[in-house]
Structure formats: C-alpha cells, structure tokens
C-alpha atoms as a PDB file:
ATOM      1  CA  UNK A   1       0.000   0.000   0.000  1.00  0.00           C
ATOM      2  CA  UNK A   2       2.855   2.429   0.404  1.00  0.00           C
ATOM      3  CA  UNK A   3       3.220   1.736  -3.390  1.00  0.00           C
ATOM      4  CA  UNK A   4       0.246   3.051  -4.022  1.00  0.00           C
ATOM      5  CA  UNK A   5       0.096   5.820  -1.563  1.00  0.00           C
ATOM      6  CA  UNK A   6       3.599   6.838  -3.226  1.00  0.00           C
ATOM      7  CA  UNK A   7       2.298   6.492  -6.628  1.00  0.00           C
ATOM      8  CA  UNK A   8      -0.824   8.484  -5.874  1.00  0.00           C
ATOM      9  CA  UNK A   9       0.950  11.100  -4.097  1.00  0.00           C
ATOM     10  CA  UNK A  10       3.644  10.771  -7.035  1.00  0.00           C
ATOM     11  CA  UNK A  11       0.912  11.284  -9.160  1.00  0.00           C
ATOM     12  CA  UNK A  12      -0.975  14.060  -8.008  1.00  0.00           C
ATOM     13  CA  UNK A  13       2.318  15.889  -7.658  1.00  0.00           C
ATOM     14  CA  UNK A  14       3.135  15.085 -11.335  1.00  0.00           C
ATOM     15  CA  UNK A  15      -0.626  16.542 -12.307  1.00  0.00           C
ATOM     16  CA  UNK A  16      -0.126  19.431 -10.102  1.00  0.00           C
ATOM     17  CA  UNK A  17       3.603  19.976 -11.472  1.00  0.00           C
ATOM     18  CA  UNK A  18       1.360  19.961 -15.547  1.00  0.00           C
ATOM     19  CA  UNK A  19      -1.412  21.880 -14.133  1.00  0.00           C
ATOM     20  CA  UNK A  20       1.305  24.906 -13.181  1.00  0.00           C
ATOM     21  CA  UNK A  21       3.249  24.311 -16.669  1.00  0.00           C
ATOM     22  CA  UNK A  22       0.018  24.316 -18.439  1.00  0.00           C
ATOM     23  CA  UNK A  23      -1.111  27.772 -16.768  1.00  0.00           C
ATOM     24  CA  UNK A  24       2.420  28.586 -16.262  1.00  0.00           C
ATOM     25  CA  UNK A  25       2.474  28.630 -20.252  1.00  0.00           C
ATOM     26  CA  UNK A  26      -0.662  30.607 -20.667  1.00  0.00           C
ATOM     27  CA  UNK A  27       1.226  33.470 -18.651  1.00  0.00           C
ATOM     28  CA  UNK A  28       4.313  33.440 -20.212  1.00  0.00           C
ATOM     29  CA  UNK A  29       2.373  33.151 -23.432  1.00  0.00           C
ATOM     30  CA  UNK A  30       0.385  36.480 -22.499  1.00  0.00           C
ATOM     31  CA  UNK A  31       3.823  38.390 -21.101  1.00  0.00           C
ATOM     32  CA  UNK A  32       5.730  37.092 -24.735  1.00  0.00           C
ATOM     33  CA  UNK A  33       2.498  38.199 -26.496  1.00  0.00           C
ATOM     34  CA  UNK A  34       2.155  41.832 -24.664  1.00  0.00           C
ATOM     35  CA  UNK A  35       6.241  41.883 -24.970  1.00  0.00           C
ATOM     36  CA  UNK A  36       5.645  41.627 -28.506  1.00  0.00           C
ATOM     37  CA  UNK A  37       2.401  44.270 -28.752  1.00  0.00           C
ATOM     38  CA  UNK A  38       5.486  46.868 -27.341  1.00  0.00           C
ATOM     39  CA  UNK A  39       8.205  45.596 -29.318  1.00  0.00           C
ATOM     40  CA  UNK A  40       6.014  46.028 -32.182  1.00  0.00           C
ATOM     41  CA  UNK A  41       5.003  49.648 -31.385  1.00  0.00           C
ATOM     42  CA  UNK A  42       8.694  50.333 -30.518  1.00  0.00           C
ATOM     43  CA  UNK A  43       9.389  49.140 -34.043  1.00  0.00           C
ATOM     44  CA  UNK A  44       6.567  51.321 -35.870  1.00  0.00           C
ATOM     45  CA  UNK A  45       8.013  54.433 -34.138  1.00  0.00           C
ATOM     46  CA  UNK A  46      11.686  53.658 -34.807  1.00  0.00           C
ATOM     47  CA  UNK A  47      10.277  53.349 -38.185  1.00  0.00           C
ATOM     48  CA  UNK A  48       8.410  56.454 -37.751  1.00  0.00           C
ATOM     49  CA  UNK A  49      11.178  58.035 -36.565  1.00  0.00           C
ATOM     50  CA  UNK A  50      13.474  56.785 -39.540  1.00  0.00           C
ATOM     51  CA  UNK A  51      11.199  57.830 -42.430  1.00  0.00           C
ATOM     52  CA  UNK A  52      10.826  61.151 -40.883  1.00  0.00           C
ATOM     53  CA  UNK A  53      14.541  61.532 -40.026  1.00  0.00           C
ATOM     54  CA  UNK A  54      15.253  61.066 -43.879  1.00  0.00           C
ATOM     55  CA  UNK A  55      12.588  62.924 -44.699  1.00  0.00           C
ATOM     56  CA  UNK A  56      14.255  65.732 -43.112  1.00  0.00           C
ATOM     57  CA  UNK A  57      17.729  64.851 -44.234  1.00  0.00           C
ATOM     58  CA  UNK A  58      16.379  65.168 -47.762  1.00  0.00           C
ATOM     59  CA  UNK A  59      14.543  68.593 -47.314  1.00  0.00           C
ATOM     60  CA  UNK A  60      18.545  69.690 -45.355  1.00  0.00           C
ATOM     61  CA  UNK A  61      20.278  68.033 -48.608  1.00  0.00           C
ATOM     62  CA  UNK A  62      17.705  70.255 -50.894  1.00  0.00           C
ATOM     63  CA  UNK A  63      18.084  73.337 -49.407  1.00  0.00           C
ATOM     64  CA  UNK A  64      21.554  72.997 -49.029  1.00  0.00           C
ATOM     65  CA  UNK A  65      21.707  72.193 -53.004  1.00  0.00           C
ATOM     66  CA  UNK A  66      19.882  74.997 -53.237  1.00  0.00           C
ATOM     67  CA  UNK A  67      22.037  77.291 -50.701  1.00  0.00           C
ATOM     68  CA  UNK A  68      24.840  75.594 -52.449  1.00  0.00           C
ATOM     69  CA  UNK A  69      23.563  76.798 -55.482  1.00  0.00           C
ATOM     70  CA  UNK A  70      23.095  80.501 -54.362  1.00  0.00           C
ATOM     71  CA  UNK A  71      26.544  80.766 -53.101  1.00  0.00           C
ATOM     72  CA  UNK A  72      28.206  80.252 -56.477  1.00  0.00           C
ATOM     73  CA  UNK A  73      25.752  82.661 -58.237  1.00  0.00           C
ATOM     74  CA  UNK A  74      26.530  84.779 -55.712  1.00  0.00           C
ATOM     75  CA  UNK A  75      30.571  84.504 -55.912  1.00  0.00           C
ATOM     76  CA  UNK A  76      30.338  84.801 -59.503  1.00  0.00           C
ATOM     77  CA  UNK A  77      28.424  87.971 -59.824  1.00  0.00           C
ATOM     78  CA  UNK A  78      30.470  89.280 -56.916  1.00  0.00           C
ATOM     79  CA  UNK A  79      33.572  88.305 -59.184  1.00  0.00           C
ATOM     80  CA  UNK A  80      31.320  90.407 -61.714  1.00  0.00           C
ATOM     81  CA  UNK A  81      31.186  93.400 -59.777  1.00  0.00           C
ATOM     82  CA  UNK A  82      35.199  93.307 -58.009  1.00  0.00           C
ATOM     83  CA  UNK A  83      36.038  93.777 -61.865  1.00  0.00           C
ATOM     84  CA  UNK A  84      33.938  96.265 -62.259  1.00  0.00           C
ATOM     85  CA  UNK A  85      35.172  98.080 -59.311  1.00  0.00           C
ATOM     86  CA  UNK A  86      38.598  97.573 -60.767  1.00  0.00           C
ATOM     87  CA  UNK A  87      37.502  99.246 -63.964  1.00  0.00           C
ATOM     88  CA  UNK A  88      35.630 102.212 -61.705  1.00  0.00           C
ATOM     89  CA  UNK A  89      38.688 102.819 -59.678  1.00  0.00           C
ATOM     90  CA  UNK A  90      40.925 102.910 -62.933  1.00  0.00           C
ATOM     91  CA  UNK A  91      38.331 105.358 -64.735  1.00  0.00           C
ATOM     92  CA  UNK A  92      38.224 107.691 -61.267  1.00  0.00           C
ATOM     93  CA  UNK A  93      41.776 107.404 -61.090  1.00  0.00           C
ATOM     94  CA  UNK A  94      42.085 108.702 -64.656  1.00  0.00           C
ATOM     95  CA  UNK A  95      39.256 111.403 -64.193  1.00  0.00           C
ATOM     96  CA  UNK A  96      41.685 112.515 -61.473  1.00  0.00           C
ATOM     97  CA  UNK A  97      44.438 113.029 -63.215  1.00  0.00           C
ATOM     98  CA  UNK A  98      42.275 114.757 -66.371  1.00  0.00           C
ATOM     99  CA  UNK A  99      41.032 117.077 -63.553  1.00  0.00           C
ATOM    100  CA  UNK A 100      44.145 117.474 -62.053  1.00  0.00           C
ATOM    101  CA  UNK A 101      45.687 118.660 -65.347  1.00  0.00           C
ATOM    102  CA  UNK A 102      42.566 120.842 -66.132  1.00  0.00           C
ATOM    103  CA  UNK A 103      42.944 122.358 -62.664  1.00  0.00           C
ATOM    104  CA  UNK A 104      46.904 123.262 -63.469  1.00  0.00           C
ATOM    105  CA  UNK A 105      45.981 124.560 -66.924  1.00  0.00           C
ATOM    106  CA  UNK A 106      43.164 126.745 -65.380  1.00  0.00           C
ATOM    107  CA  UNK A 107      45.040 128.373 -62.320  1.00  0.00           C
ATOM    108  CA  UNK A 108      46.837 130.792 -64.466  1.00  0.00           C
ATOM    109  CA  UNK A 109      43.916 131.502 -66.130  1.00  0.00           C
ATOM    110  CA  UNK A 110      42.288 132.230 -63.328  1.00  0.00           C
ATOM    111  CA  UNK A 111      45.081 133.972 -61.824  1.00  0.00           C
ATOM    112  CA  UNK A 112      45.240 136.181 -64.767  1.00  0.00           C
ATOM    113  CA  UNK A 113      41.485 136.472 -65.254  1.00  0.00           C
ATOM    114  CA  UNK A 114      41.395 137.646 -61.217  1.00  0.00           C
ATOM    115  CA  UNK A 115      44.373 140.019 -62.317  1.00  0.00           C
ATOM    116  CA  UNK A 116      42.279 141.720 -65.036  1.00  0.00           C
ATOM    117  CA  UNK A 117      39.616 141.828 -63.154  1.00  0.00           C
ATOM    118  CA  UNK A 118      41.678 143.814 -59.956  1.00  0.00           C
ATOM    119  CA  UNK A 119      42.871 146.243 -62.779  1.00  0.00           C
ATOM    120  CA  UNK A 120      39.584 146.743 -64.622  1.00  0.00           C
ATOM    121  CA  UNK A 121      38.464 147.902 -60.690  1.00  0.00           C
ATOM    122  CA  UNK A 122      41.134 150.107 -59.977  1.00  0.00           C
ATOM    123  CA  UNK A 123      40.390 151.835 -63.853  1.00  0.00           C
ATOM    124  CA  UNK A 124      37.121 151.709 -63.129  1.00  0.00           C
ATOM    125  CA  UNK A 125      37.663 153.441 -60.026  1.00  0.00           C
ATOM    126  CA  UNK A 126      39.257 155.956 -61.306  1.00  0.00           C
ATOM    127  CA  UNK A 127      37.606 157.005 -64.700  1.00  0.00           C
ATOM    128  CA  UNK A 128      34.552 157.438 -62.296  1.00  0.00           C
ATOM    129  CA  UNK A 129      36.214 159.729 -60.105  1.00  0.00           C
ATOM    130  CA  UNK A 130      37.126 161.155 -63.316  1.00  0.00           C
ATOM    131  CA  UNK A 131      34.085 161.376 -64.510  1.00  0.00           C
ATOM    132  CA  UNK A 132      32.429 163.022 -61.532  1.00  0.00           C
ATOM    133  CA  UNK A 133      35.267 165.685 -61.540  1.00  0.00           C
ATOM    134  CA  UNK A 134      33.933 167.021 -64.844  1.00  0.00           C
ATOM    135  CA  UNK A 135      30.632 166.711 -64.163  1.00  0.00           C
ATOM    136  CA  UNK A 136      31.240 168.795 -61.253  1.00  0.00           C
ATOM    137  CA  UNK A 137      33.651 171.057 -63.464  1.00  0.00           C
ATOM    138  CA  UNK A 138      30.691 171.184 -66.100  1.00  0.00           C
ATOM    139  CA  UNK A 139      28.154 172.477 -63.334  1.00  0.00           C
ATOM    140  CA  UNK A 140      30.421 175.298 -62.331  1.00  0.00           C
ATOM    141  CA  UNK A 141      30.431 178.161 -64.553  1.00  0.00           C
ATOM    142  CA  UNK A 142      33.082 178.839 -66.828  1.00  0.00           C
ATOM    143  CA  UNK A 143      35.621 181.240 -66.103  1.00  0.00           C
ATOM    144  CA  UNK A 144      35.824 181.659 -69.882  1.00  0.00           C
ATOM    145  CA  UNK A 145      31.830 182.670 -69.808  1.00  0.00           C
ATOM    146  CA  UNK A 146      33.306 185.851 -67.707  1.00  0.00           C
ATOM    147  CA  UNK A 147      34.879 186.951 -70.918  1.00  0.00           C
ATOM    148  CA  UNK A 148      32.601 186.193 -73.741  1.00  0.00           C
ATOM    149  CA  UNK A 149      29.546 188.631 -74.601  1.00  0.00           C
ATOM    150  CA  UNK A 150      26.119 187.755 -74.269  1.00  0.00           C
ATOM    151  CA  UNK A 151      24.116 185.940 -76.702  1.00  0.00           C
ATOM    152  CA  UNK A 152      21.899 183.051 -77.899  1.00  0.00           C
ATOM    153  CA  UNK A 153      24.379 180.946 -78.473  1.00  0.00           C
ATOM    154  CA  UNK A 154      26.559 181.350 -75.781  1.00  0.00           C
ATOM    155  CA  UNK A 155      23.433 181.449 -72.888  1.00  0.00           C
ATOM    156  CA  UNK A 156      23.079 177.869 -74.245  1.00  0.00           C
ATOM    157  CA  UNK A 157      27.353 177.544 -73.391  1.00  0.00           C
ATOM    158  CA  UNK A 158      27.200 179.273 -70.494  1.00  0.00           C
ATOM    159  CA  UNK A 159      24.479 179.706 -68.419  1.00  0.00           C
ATOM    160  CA  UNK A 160      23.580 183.285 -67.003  1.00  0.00           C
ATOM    161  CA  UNK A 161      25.530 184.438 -63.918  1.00  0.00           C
ATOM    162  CA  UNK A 162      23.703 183.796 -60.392  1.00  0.00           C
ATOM    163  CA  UNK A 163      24.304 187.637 -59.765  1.00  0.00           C
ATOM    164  CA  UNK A 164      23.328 188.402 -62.868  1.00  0.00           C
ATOM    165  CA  UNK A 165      20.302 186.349 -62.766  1.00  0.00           C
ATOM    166  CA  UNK A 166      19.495 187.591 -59.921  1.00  0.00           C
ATOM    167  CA  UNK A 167      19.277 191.136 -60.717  1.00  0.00           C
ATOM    168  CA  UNK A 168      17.193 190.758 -64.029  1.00  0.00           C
ATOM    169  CA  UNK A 169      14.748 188.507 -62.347  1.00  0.00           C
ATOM    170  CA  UNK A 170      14.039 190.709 -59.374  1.00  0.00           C
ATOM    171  CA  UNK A 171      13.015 193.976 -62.008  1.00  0.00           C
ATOM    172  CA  UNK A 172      10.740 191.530 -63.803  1.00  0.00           C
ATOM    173  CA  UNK A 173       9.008 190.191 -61.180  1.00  0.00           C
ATOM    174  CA  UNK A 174       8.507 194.371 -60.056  1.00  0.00           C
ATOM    175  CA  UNK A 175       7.227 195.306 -63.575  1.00  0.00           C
END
C-alpha cells in the first residue's frame, strides 16, 4: 500500500507539477504576447522616426543644393562686380588726373582772369572819379563865360551868372 500511496501522491504531484506548466504557459504566453504588442510599437516608431529623419535629411540636402547653389551665383556675380570696381577705380583714377591737369591749366587763367579783373576795378575806379570831376567842373560856370559877350548861343554855353540872374529877375518880377 505504500506503493500506491507513493504512486498516488507521485501522481498528483506530477498533475499538479502539468497543471502549473500548463497555466504557467498561458502566462508566459500572455507576457511574450504583450512583450511583442510593445516591441512592435517600438518598431513602428523607430520606423516612424526613420522615415521622418530622412525625410528631413532630404529637405537639409535640398536646401543645401539649393544654398549651395546661391553661393556660387553669388561669388560669380560678386567676381562680376570686383572687376567692375577695378575698372571704376581705374576710370576715377584717370578722371583725377584729367582734372588734375585741367585744374593746373586753369590756375593761371584764373590767376590772370582775377588780375584783369583787380585792374579793370582800380580803372574803373578811377575814370569814375574822373568822370564826376567834370561833371562837377561842367556844373560850375566857366571862367571863360566871364569873358565872352552875351548871346543866344553862348546862354546855351554858359548859363547866365547867379548875380546876374538875380538882378534881371528881381526887375521883372517888379514890372
């Protein structure tokens, strides 16, 4: 009977020992399965993550193409425009030196020009003093109208004598 007690006991350890494999399995099988479920979602956002990463490295690569692109028509027209500088600075350079030369050839013009000018002043100057000397001389009488006898021709010359005037207004103005 100990044989049998063994073997039952044997037994029902043996079925217990299944029984926790069996439901032991189901567990593991529904850890492995949710392991899985997040492995899987890891994957679709690594994924994610790829496509979008390349995505964006392909947009960068464009735009750097394009910046790429920019930054030799830039260089070239700045090459352009350093030549044309060079051509500027070589025409200002000679406009200088024309003006330069123009300004030598036209300071002894000037000079001269300033020189006439001074004496042209100073003749003015004195022809109009000049001038107003005889006009004053031409208001005074005559001394040479003292000595000439009266007549048309010579009250147009010379006019009558203040005195004189005098004298043969006041008997009109009585009459």
């Amino acid at each position: 009977m100990r044989f049998i007690v063994v073997l039952g006991g044997l037994t029902i350890l043996i079925s217990m020992g299944l029984a926790l494999i069996v439901f032991g399995q189901h567990l593991t099988e529904a850890n492995l399965t949710l392991q899985n479920l997040h492995l899987d979602q890891r994957v679709r956002a690594r994924a994610n993550q790829f496509k979008e990463r390349q995505w964006l490295e392909n947009l960068l690569k464009g735009q750097l193409d394009w910046k790429k692109k920019n930054v030799e028509e830039m260089e070239a027209e700045v090459n352009k425009l350093t030549e044309e500088e060079g051509k500027k600075k070589t025409e200002v350079e000679a406009c200088q030196a024309d003006k330069k030369q123009k300004e030598d050839e036209l300071g002894p013009i000037q000079k001269e020009q300033s020189d006439i000018e001074a004496t042209f002043k100073t003749e003015k100057e004195t022809w109009t003093g000049e001038i107003t000397t005889l006009k004053q001389q031409l208001e005074q009488s005559s001394k040479v109208c003292y000595f000439v006898k009266d007549s048309t021709d010579t009250v147009k010359l010379c006019p009558p004598k203040e005195g004189a005037a005098k004298a043969e207004a006041a008997p009109v103005q009585g009459e």
